[in-house]
Protein backbone atom coordinates (compact mmCIF):
# COMPACT_ATOMS: atom_id res chain seq x y z
CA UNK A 1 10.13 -85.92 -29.00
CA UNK A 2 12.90 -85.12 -31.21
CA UNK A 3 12.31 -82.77 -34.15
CA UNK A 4 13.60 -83.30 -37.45
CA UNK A 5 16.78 -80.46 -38.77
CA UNK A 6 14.80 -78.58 -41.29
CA UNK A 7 18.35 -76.10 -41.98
CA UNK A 8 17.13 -72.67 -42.30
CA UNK A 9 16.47 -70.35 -45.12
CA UNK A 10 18.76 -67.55 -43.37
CA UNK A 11 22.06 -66.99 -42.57
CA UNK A 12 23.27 -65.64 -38.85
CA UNK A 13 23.03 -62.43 -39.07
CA UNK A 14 19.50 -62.30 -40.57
CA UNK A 15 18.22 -64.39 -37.58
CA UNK A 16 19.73 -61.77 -35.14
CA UNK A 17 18.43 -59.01 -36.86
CA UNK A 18 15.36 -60.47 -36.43
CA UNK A 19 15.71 -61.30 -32.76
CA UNK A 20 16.31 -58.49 -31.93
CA UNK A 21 13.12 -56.93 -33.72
CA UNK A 22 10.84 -59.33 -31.52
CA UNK A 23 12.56 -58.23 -28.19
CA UNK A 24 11.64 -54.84 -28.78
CA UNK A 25 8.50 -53.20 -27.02
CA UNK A 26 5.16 -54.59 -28.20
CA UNK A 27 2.00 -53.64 -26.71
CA UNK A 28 -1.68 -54.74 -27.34
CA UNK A 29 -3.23 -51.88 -29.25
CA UNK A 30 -7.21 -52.93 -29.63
CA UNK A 31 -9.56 -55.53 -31.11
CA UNK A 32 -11.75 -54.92 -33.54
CA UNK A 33 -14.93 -56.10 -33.81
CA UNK A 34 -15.73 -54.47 -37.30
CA UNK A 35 -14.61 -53.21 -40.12
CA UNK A 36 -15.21 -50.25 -39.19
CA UNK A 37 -13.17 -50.17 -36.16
CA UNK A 38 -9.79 -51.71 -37.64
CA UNK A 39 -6.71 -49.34 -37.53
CA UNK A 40 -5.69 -47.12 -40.22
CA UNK A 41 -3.29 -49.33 -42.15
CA UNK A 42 -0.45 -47.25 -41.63
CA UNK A 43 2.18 -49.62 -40.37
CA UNK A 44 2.63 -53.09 -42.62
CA UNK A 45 0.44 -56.17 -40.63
CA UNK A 46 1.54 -59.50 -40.44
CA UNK A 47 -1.52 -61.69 -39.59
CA UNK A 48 -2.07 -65.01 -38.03
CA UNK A 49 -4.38 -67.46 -39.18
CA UNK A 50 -5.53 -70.87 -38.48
CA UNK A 51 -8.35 -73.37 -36.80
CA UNK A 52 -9.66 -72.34 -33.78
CA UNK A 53 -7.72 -74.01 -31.01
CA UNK A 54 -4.66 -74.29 -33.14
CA UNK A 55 -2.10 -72.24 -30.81
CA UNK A 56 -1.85 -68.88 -32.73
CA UNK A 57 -1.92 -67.04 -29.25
CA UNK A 58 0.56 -69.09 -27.75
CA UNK A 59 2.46 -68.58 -30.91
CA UNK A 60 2.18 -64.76 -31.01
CA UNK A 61 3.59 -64.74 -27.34
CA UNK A 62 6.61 -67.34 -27.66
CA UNK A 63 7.97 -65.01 -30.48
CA UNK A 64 8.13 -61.75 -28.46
CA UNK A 65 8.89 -63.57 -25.44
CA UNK A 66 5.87 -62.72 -23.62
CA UNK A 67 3.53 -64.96 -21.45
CA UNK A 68 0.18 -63.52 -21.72
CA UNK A 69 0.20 -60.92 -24.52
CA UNK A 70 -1.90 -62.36 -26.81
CA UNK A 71 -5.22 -64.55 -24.65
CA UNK A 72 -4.48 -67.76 -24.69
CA UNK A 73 -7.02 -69.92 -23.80
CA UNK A 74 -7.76 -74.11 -24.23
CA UNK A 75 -11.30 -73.17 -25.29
CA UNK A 76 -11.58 -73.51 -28.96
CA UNK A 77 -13.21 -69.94 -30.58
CA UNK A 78 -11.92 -67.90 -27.60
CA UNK A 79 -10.72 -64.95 -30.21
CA UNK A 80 -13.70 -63.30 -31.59
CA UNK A 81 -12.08 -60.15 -32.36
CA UNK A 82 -9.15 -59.18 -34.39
CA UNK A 83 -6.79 -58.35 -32.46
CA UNK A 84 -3.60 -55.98 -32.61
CA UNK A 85 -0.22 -55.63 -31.64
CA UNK A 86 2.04 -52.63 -32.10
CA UNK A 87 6.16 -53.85 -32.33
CA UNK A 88 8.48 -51.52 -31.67
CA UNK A 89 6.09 -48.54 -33.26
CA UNK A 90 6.79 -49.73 -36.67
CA UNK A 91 4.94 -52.92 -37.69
CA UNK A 92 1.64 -54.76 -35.96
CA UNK A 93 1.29 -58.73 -35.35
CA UNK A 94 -2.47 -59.77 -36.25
CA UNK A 95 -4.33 -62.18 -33.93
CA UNK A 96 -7.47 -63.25 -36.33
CA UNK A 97 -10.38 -65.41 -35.09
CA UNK A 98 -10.25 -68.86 -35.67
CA UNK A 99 -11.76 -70.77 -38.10
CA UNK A 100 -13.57 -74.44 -37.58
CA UNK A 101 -15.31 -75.50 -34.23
CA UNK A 102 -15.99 -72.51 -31.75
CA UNK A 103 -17.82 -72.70 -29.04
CA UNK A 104 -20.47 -69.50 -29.32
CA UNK A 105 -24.22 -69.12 -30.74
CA UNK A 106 -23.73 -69.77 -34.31
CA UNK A 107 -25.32 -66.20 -35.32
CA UNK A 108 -21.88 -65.25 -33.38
CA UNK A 109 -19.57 -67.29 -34.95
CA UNK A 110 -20.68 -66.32 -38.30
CA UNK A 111 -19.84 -62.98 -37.67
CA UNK A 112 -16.59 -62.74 -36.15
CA UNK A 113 -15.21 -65.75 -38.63
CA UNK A 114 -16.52 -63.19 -41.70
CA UNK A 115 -14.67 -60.15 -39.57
CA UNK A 116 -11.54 -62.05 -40.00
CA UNK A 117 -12.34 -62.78 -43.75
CA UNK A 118 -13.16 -58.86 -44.64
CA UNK A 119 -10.06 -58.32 -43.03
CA UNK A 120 -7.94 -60.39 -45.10
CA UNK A 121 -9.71 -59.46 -48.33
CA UNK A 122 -9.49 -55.93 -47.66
CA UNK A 123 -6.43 -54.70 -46.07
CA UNK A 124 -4.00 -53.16 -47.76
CA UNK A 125 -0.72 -52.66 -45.78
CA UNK A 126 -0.93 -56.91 -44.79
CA UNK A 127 2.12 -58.16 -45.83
CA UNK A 128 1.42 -61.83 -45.41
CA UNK A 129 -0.81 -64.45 -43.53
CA UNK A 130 0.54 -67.10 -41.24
CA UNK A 131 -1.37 -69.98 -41.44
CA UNK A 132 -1.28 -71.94 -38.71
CA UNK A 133 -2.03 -76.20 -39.12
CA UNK A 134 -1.64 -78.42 -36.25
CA UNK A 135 1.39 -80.36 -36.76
CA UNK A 136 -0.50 -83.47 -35.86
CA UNK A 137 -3.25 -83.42 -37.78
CA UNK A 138 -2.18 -81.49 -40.78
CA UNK A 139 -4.15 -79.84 -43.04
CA UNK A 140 -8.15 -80.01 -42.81
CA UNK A 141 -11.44 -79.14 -44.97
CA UNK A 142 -11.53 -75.69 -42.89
CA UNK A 143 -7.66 -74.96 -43.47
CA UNK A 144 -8.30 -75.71 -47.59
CA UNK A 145 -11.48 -73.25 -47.66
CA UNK A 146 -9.28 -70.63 -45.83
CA UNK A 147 -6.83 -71.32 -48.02
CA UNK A 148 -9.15 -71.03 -51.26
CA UNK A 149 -10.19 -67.74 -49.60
CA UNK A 150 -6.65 -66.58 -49.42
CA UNK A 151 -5.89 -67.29 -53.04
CA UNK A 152 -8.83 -65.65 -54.39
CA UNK A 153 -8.05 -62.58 -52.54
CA UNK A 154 -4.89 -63.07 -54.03
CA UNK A 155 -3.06 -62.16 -50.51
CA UNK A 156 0.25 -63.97 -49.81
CA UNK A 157 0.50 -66.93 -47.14
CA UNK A 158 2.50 -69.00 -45.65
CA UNK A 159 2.29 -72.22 -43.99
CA UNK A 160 3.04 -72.61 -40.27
CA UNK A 161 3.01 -76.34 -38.34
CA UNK A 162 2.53 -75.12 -34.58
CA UNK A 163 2.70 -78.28 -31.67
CA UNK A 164 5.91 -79.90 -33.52
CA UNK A 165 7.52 -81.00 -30.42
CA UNK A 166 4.32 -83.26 -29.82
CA UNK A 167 5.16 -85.18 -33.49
CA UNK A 168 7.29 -87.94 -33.85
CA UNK A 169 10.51 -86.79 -36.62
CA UNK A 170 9.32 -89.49 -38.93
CA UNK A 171 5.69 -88.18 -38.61
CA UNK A 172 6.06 -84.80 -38.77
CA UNK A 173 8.67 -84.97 -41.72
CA UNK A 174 5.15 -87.23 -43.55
CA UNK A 175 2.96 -84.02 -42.78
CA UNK A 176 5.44 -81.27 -43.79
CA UNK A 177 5.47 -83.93 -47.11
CA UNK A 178 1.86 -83.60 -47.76
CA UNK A 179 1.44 -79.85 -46.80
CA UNK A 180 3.76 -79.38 -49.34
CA UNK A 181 2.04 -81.67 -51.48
CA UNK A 182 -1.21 -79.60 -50.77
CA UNK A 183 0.12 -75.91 -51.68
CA UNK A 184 2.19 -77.00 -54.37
CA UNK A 185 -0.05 -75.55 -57.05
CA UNK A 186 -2.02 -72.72 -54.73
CA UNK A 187 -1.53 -69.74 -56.63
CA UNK A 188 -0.62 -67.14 -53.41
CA UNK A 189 1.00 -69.89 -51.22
CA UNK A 190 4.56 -69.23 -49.54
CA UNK A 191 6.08 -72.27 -51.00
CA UNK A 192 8.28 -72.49 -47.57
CA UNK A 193 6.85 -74.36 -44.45
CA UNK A 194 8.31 -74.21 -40.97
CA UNK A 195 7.62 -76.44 -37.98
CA UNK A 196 7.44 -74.37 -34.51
CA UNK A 197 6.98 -75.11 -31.18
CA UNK A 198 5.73 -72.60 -28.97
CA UNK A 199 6.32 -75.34 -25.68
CA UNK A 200 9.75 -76.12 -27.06
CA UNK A 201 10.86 -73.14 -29.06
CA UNK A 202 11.66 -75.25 -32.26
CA UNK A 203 11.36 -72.85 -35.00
CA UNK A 204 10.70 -69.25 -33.73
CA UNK A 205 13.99 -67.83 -34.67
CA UNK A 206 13.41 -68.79 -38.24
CA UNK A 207 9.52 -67.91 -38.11
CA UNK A 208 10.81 -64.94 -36.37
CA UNK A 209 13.05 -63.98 -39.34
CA UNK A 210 10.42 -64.97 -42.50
CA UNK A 211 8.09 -62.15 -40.48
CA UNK A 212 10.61 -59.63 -39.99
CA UNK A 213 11.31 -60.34 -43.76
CA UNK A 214 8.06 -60.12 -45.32
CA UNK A 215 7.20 -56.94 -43.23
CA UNK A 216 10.20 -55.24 -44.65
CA UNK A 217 9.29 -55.76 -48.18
């Protein structure tokens, strides 16, 4: 399907820069299963959000260019750690659990979807939170509480529409319409939205380059 030209928010030289950040060495580093075992935040985080079964481990790998870094899996509520990723020694790439329908005991889900929510509330060298929608369902009840989560922690977000190559232009150019629609007044919302592909590659460079940018600041 052919994806709409959404332009991009930087020029040439900023997307190479960034390129060439996510071909450096990255490496799995752990997954934490509490609090207590997260990293020292030392290095700034960039963490990825989203409903379970969304594609944020398919995601993490298409921007470093690696097949099975991050577990994918077509099980929804396979991630019930959060996990991390050490680029180039300088920054980490967050893999949280998802959010919504997982299959696990309840008593389990509870506590690995509130893992990922102390994380977010409490972490001080995150630099911002990729949300991840499904491009063709847009947002959902589940993506709105995470959201309401994020803006009462106050901790900056933006919005990411993963599966794009599977939309229709005129379709996906309706949901980017009424995602914008639906941050438009969230206090800590990102007010840009890209459309990515993992499958395709449609919008890594510039995803690539809005991470490399916010984990700079």
């Amino acid at each position: 399907m052919t994806e709409p030209d959404l332009g991009s928010a930087f020029d040439p030289g900023e997307i190479e820069a960034a390129r060439i950040l996510f071909a450096r060495p990255v490496a799995f580093l752990m997954g934490a299963v509490s609090v207590e075992t997260l990293p020292a935040p030392d290095l700034p985080e960039a963490a990825f959000a989203g409903r379970s079964n969304v594609g944020k481990s398919s995601l993490i790998n298409a921007l470093v260019g690696r097949r099975a870094l991050a577990r994918a899996s077509n099980a929804p509520g396979r991630t019930r750690e959060v996990n991390f990723f050490v680029l180039d020694g300088r920054a980490r790439l967050v893999d949280l659990p998802g959010y919504g329908f997982a299959r696990a005991p309840k008593q389990a889900t509870r506590k690995f979807q509130n893992l990922g929510r102390a994380y977010l509330s409490g972490r001080p060298n995150l630099k911002r939170v990729y949300v991840l929608l499904d491009a063709r369902q847009g947002p959902k009840k589940s993506d709105e509480e995470a959201l309401d989560t994020l803006d009462r922690a106050a901790v900056s977000y933006q919005i990411v529409l993963t599966k794009a190559d599977q939309v229709k232009a005129g379709e996906l150019a309706a949901v980017l319409a009424a995602t914008e629609a639906a941050i438009s007044r969230r206090p800590a919302a990102f007010p840009r939205i890209l459309a990515t592909s993992a499958r395709s590659g449609a919008g890594l460079a510039d995803l690539c380059a809005e991470v490399a940018a916010a984990l700079a600041r």
